[in-house]
PDB file of N, CA and C in Angstrom:
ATOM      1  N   UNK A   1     238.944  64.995 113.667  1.00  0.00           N
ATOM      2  CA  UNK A   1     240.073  64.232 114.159  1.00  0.00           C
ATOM      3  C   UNK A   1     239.976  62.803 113.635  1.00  0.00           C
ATOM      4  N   UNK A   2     241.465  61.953 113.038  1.00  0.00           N
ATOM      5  CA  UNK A   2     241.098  60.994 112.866  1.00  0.00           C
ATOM      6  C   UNK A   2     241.494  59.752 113.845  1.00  0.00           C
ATOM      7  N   UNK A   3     242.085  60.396 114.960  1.00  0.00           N
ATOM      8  CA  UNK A   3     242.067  59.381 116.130  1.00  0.00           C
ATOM      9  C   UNK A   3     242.309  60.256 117.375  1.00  0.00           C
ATOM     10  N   UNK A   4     242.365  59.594 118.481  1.00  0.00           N
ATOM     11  CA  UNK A   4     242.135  60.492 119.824  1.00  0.00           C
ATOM     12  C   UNK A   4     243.627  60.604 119.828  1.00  0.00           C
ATOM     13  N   UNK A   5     243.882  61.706 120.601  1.00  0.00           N
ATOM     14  CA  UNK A   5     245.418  61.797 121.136  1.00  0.00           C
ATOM     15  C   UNK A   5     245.600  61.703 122.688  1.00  0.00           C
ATOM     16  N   UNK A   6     244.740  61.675 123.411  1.00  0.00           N
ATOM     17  CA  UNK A   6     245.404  61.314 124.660  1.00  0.00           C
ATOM     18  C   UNK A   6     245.738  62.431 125.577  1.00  0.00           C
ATOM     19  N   UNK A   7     246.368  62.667 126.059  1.00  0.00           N
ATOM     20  CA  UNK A   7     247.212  63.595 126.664  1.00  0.00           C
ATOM     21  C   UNK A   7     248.072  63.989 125.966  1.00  0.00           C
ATOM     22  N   UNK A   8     247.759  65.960 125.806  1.00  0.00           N
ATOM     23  CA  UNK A   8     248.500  66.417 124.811  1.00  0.00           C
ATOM     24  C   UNK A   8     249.926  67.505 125.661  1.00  0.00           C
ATOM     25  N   UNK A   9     250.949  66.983 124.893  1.00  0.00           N
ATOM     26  CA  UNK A   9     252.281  67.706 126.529  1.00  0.00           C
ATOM     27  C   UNK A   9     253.081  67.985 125.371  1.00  0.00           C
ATOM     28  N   UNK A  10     253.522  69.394 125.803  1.00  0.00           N
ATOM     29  CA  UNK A  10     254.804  69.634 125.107  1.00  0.00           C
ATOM     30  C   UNK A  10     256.092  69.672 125.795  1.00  0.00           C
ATOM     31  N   UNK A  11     257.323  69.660 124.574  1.00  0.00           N
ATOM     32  CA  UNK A  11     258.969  69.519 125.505  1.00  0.00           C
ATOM     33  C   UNK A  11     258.934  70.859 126.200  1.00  0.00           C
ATOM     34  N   UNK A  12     259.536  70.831 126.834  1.00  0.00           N
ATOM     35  CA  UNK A  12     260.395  72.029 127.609  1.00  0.00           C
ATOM     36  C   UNK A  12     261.003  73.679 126.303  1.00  0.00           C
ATOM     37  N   UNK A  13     261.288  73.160 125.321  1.00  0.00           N
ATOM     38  CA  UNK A  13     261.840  73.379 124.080  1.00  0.00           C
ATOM     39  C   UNK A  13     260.942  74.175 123.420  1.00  0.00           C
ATOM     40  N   UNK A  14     259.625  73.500 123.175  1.00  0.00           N
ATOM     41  CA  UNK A  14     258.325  73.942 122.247  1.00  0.00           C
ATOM     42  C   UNK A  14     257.945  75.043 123.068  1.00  0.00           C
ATOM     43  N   UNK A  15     257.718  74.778 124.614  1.00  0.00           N
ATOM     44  CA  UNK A  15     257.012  75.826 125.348  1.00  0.00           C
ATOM     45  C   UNK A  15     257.510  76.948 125.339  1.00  0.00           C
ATOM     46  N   UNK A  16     259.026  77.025 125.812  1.00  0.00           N
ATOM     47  CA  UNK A  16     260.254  77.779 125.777  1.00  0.00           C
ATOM     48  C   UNK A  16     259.631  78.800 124.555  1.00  0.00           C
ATOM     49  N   UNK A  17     259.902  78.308 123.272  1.00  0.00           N
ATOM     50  CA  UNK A  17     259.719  79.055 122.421  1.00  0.00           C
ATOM     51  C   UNK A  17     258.238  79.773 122.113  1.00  0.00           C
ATOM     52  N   UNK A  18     257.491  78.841 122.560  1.00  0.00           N
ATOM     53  CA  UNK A  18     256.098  79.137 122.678  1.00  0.00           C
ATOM     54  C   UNK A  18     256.047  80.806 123.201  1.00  0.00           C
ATOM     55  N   UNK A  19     256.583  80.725 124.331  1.00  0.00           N
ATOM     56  CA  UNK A  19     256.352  81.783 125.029  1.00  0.00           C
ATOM     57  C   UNK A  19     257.018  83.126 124.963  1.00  0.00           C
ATOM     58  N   UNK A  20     258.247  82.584 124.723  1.00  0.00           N
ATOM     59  CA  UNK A  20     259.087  83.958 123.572  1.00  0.00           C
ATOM     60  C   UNK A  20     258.267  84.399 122.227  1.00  0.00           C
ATOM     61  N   UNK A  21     257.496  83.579 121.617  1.00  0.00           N
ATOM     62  CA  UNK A  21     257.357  83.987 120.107  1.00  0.00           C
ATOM     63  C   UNK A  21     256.156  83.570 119.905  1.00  0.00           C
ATOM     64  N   UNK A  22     255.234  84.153 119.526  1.00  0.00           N
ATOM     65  CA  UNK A  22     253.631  83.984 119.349  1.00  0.00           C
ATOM     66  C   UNK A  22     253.411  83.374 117.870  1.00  0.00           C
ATOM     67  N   UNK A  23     254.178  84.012 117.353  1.00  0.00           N
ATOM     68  CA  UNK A  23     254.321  83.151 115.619  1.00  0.00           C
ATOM     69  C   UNK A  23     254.463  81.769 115.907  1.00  0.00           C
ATOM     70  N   UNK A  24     255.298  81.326 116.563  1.00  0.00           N
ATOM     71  CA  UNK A  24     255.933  80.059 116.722  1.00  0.00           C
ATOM     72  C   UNK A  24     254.634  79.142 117.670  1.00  0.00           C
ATOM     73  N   UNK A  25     253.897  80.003 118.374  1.00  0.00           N
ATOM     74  CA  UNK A  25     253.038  78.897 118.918  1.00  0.00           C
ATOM     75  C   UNK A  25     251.721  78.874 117.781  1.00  0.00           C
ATOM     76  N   UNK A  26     251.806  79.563 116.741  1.00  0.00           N
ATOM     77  CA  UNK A  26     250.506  79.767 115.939  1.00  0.00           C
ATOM     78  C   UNK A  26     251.255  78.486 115.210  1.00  0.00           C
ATOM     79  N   UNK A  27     252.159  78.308 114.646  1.00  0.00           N
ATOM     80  CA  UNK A  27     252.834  77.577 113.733  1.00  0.00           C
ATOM     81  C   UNK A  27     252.360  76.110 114.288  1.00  0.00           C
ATOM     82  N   UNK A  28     252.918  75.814 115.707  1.00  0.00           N
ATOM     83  CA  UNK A  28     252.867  74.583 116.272  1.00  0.00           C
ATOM     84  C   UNK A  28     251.223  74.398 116.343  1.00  0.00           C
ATOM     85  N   UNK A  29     250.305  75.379 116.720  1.00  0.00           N
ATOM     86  CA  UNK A  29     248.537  74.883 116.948  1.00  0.00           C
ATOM     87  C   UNK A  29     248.427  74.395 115.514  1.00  0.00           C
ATOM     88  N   UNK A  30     248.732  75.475 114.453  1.00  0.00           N
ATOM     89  CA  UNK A  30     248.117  74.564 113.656  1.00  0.00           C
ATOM     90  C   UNK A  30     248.843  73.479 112.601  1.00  0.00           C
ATOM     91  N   UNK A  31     250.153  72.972 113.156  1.00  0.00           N
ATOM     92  CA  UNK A  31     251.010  71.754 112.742  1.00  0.00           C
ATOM     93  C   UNK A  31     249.801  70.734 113.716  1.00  0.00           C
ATOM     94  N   UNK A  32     249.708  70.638 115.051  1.00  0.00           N
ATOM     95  CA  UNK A  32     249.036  69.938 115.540  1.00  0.00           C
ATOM     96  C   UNK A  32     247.609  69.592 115.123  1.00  0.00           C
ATOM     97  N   UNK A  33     246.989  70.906 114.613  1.00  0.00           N
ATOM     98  CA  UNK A  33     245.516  70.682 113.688  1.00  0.00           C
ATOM     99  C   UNK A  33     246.042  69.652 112.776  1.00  0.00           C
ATOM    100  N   UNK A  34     247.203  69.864 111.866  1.00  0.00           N
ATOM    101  CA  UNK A  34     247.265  68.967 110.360  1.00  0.00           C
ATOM    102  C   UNK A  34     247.539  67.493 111.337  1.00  0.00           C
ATOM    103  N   UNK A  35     248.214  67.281 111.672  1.00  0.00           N
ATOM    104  CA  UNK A  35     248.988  66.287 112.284  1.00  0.00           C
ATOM    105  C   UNK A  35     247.157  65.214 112.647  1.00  0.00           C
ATOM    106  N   UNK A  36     246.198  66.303 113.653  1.00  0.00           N
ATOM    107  CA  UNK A  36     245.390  65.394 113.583  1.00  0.00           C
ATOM    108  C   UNK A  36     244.106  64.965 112.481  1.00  0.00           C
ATOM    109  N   UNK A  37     244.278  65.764 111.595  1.00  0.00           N
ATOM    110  CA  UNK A  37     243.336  65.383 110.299  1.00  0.00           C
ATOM    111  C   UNK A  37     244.306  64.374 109.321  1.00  0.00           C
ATOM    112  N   UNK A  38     245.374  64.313 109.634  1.00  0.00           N
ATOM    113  CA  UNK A  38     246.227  63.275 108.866  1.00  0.00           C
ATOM    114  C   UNK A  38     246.833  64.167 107.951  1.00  0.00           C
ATOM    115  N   UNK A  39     247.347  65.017 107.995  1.00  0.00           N
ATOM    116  CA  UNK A  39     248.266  65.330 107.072  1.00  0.00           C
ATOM    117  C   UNK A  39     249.832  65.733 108.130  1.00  0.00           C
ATOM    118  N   UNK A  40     250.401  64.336 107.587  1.00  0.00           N
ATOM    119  CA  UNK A  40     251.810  64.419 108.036  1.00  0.00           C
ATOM    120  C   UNK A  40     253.111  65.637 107.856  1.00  0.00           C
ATOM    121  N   UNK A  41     252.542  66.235 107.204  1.00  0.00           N
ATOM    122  CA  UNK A  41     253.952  67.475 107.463  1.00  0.00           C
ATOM    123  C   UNK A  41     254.943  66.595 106.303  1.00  0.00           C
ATOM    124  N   UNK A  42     256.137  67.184 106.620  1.00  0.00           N
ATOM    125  CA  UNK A  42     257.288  66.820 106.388  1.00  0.00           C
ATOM    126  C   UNK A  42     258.012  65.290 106.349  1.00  0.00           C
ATOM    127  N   UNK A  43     257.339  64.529 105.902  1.00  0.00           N
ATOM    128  CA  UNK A  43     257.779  62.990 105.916  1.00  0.00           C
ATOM    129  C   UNK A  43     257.916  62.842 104.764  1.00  0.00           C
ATOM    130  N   UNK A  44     258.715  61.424 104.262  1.00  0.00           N
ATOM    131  CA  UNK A  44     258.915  61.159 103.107  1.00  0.00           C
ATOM    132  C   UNK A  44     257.666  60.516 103.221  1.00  0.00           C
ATOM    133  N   UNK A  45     257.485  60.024 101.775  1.00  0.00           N
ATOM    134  CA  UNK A  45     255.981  58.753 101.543  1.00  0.00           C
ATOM    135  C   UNK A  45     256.134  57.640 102.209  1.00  0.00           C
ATOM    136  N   UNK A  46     257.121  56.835 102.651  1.00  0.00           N
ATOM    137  CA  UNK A  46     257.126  55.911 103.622  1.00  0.00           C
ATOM    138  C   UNK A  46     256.376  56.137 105.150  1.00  0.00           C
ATOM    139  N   UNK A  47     256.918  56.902 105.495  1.00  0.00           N
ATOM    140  CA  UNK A  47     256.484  57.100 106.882  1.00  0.00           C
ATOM    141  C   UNK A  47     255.075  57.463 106.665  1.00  0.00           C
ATOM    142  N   UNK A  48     254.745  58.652 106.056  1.00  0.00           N
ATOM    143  CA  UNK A  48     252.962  58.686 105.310  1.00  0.00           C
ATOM    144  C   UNK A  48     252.435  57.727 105.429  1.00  0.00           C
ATOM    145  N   UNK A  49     253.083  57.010 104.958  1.00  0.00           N
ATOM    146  CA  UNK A  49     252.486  55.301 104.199  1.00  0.00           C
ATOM    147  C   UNK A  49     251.874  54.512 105.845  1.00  0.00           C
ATOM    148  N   UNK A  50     252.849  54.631 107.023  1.00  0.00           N
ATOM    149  CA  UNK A  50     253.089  53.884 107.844  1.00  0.00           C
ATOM    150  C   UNK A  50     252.468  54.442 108.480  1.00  0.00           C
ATOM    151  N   UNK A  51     251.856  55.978 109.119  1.00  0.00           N
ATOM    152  CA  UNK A  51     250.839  56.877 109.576  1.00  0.00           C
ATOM    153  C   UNK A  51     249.560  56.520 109.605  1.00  0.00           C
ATOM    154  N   UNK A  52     249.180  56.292 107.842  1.00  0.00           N
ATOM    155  CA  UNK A  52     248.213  56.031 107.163  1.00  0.00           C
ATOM    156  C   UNK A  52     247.755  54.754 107.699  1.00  0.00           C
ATOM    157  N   UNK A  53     248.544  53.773 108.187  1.00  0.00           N
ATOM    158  CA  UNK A  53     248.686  52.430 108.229  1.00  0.00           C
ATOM    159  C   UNK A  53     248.574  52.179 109.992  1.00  0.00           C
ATOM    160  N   UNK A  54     248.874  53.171 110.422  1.00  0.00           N
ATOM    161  CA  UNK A  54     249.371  53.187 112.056  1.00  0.00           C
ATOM    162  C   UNK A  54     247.262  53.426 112.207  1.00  0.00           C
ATOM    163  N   UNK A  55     246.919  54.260 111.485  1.00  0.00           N
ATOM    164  CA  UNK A  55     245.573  54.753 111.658  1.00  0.00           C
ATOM    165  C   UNK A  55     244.093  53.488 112.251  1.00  0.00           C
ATOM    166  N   UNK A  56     244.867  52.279 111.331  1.00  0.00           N
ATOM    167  CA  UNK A  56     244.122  51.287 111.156  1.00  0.00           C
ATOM    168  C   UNK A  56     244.629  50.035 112.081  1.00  0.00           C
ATOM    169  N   UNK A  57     245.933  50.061 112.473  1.00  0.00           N
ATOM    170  CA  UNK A  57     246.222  48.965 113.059  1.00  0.00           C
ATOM    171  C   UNK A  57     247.035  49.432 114.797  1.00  0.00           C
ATOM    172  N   UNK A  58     246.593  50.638 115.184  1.00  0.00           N
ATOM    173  CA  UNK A  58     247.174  51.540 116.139  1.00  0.00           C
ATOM    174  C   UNK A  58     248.329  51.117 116.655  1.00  0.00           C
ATOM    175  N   UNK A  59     249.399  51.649 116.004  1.00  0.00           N
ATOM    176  CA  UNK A  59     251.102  51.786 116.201  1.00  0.00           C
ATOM    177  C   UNK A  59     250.876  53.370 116.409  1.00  0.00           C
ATOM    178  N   UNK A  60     251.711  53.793 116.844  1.00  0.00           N
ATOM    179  CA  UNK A  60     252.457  54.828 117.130  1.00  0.00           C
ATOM    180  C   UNK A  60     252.277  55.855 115.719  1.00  0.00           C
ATOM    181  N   UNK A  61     252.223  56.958 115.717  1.00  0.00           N
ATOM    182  CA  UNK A  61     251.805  58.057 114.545  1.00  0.00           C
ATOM    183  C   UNK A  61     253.142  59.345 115.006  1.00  0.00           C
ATOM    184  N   UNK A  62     253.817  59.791 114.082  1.00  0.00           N
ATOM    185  CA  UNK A  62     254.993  60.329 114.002  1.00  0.00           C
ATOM    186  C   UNK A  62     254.720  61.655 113.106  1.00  0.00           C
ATOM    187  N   UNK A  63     254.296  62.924 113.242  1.00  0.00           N
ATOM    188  CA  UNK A  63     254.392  63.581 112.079  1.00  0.00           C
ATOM    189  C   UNK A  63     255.928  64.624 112.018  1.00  0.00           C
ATOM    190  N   UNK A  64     255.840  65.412 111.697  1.00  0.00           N
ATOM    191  CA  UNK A  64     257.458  66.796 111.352  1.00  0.00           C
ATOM    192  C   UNK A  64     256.434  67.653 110.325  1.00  0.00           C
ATOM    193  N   UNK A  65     256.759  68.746 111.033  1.00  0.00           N
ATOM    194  CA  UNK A  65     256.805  70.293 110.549  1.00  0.00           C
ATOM    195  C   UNK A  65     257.765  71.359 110.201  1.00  0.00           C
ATOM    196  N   UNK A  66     257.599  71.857 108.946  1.00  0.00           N
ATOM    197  CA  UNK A  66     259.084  72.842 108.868  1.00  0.00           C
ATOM    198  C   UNK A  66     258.038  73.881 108.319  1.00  0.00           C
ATOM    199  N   UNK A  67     258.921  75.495 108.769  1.00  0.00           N
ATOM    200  CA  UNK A  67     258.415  76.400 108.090  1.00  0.00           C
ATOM    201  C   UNK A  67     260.076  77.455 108.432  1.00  0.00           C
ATOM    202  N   UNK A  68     259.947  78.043 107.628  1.00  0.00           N
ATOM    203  CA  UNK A  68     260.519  79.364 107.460  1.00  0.00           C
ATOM    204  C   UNK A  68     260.913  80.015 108.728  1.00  0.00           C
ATOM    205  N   UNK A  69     262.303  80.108 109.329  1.00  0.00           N
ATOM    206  CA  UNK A  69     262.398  80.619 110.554  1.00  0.00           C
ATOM    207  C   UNK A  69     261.970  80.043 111.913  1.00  0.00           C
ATOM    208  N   UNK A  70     261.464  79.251 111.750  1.00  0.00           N
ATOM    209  CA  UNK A  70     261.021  77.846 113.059  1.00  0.00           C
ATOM    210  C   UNK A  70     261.718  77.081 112.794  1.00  0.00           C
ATOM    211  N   UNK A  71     262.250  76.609 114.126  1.00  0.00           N
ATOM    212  CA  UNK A  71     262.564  74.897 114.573  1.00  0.00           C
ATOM    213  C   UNK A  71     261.725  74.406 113.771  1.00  0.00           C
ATOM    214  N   UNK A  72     262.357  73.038 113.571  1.00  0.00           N
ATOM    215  CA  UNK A  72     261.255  72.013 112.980  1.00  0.00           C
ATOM    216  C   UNK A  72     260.433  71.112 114.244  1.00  0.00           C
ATOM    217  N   UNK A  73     259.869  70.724 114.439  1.00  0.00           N
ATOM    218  CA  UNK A  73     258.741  70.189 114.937  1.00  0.00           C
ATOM    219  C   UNK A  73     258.690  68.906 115.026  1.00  0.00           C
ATOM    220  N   UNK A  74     258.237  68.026 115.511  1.00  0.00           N
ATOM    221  CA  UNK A  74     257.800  66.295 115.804  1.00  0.00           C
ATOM    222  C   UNK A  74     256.255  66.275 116.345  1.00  0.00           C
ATOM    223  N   UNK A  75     256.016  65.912 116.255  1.00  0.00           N
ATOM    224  CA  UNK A  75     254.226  65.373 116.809  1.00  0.00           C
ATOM    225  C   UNK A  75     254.332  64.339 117.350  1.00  0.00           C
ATOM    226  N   UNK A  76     254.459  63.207 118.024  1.00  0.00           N
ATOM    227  CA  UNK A  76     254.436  61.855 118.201  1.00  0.00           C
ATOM    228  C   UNK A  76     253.067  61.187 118.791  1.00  0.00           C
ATOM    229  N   UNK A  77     252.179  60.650 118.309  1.00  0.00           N
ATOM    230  CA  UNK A  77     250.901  60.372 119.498  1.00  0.00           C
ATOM    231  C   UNK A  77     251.535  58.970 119.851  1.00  0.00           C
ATOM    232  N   UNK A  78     251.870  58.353 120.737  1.00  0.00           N
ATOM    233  CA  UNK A  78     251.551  56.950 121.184  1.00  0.00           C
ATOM    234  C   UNK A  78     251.062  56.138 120.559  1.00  0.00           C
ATOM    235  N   UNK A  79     251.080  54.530 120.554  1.00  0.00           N
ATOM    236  CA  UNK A  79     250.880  53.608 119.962  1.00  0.00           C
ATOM    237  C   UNK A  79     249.249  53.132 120.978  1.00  0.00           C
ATOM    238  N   UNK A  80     249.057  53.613 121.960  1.00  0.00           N
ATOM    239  CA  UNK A  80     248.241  53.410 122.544  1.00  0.00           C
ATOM    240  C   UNK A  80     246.894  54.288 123.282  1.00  0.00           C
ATOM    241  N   UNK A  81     247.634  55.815 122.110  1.00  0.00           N
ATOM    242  CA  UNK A  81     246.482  56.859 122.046  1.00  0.00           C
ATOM    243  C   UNK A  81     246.779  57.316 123.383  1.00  0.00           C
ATOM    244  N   UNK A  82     247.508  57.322 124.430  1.00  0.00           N
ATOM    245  CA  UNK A  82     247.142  57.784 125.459  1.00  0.00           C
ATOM    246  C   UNK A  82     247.970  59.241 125.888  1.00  0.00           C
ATOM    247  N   UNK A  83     248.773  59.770 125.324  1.00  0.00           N
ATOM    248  CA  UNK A  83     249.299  60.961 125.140  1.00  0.00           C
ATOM    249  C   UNK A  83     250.195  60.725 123.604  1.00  0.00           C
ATOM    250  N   UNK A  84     249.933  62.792 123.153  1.00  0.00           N
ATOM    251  CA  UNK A  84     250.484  62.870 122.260  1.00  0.00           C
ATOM    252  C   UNK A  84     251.371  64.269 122.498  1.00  0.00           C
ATOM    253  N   UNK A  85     252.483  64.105 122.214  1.00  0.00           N
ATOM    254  CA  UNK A  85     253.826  64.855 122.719  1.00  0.00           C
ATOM    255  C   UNK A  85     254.591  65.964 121.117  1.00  0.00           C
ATOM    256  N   UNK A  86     254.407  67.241 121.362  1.00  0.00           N
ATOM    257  CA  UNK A  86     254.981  67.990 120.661  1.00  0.00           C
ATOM    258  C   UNK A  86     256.166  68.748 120.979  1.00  0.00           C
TER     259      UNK A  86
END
């Protein structure tokens, strides 16, 4: 991990689907694995850039996930590490 996440909570939305579709929660565990080794998903290089940057000066960390037949995804950890919301 390259920073703590806090309290980890998902929407209403993620779970929802979670629980209908087992693919879909394999998808989200391991979007959340990348998300915390630093690999942002689906961002342009800016936001990367600002992730990368959030790492060192703790702002807020934003990732997105897309795959094939899934919703797309958000990660958000807090600017203050204390929950991170999928």
């Amino acid at each position: 991990m390259k920073f703590e996440t806090g309290q980890l909570v998902c929407t209403i939305g993620v779970i929802t689907e979670q629980k209908k579709n087992p693919a879909f929660a394999l998808f989200v565990n391991k979007s959340l694995d990348r998300h915390l080794k630093g690999d942002w998903g689906d961002l342009g290089e800016e936001d990367k850039k600002s992730n990368d940057d959030a790492l060192e000066t703790g702002e807020r960390i934003l990732s997105a996930y897309e795959a094939d037949g899934f919703p797309k995804i958000w990660i958000i950890t807090e600017c203050n590490r204390s929950a991170t919301t999928i």
